[in-house]
Protein backbone atom coordinates (compact mmCIF):
# COMPACT_ATOMS: atom_id res chain seq x y z
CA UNK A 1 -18.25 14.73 3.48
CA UNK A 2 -18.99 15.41 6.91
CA UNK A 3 -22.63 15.26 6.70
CA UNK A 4 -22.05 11.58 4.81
CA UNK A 5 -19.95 10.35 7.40
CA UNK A 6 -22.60 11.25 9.96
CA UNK A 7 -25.45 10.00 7.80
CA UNK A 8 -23.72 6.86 7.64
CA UNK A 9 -22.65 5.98 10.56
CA UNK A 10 -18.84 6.68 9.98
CA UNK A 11 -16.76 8.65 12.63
CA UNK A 12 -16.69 11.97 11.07
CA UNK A 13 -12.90 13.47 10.17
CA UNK A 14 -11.86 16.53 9.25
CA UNK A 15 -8.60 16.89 6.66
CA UNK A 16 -6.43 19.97 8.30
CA UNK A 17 -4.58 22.07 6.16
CA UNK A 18 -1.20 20.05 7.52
CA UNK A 19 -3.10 17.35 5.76
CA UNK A 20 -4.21 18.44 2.64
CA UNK A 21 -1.19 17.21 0.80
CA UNK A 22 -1.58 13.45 2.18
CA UNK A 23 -5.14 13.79 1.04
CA UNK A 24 -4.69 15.23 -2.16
CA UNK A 25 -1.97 12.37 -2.81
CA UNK A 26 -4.27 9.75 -1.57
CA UNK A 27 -6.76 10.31 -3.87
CA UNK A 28 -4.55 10.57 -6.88
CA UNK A 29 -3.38 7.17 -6.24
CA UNK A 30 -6.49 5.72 -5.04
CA UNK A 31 -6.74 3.71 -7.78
CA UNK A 32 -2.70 2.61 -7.67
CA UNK A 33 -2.77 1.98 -3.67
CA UNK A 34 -5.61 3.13 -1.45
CA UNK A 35 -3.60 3.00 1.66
CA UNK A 36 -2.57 6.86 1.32
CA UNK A 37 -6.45 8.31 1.25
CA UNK A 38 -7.23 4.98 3.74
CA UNK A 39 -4.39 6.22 6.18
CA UNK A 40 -4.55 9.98 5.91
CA UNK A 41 -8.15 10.08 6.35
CA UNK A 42 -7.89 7.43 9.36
CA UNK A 43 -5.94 9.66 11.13
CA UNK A 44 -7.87 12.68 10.23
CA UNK A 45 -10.85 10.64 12.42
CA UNK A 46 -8.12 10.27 15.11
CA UNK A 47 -7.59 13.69 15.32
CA UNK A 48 -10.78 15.03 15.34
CA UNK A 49 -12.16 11.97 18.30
CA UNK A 50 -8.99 13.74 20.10
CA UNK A 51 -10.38 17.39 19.45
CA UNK A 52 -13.56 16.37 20.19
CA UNK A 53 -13.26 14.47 23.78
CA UNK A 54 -10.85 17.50 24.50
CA UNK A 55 -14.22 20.12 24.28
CA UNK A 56 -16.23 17.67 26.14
CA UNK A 57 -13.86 17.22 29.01
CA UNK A 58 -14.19 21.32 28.99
């Protein structure tokens, strides 16, 4: 998923194990309401843009 975010042109995000739950749910209920997989992976690329200007400023 990674690779595909990168490939096109999507900020990459990582689902943490603290997340895996949220994601899991999301895509059960995709279909129902996409805001849980929408949300949860959202803030997956928040996390990770965090992470990642965190090693740069290193």
């Amino acid at each position: 998923m990674f690779k595909e975010c990168l490939k096109n042109n999507v900020f990459p995000f990582i689902i943490l194990d603290q997340n895996k739950a949220f994601y899991i749910r999301g895509l059960q209920e995709y279909d129902r309401d996409s805001r849980y997989l929408i949300d949860t992976c959202l803030d997956a690329q928040d996390t990770y843009q965090d992470m990642c200007k965190i090693l740069m400023d290193e």
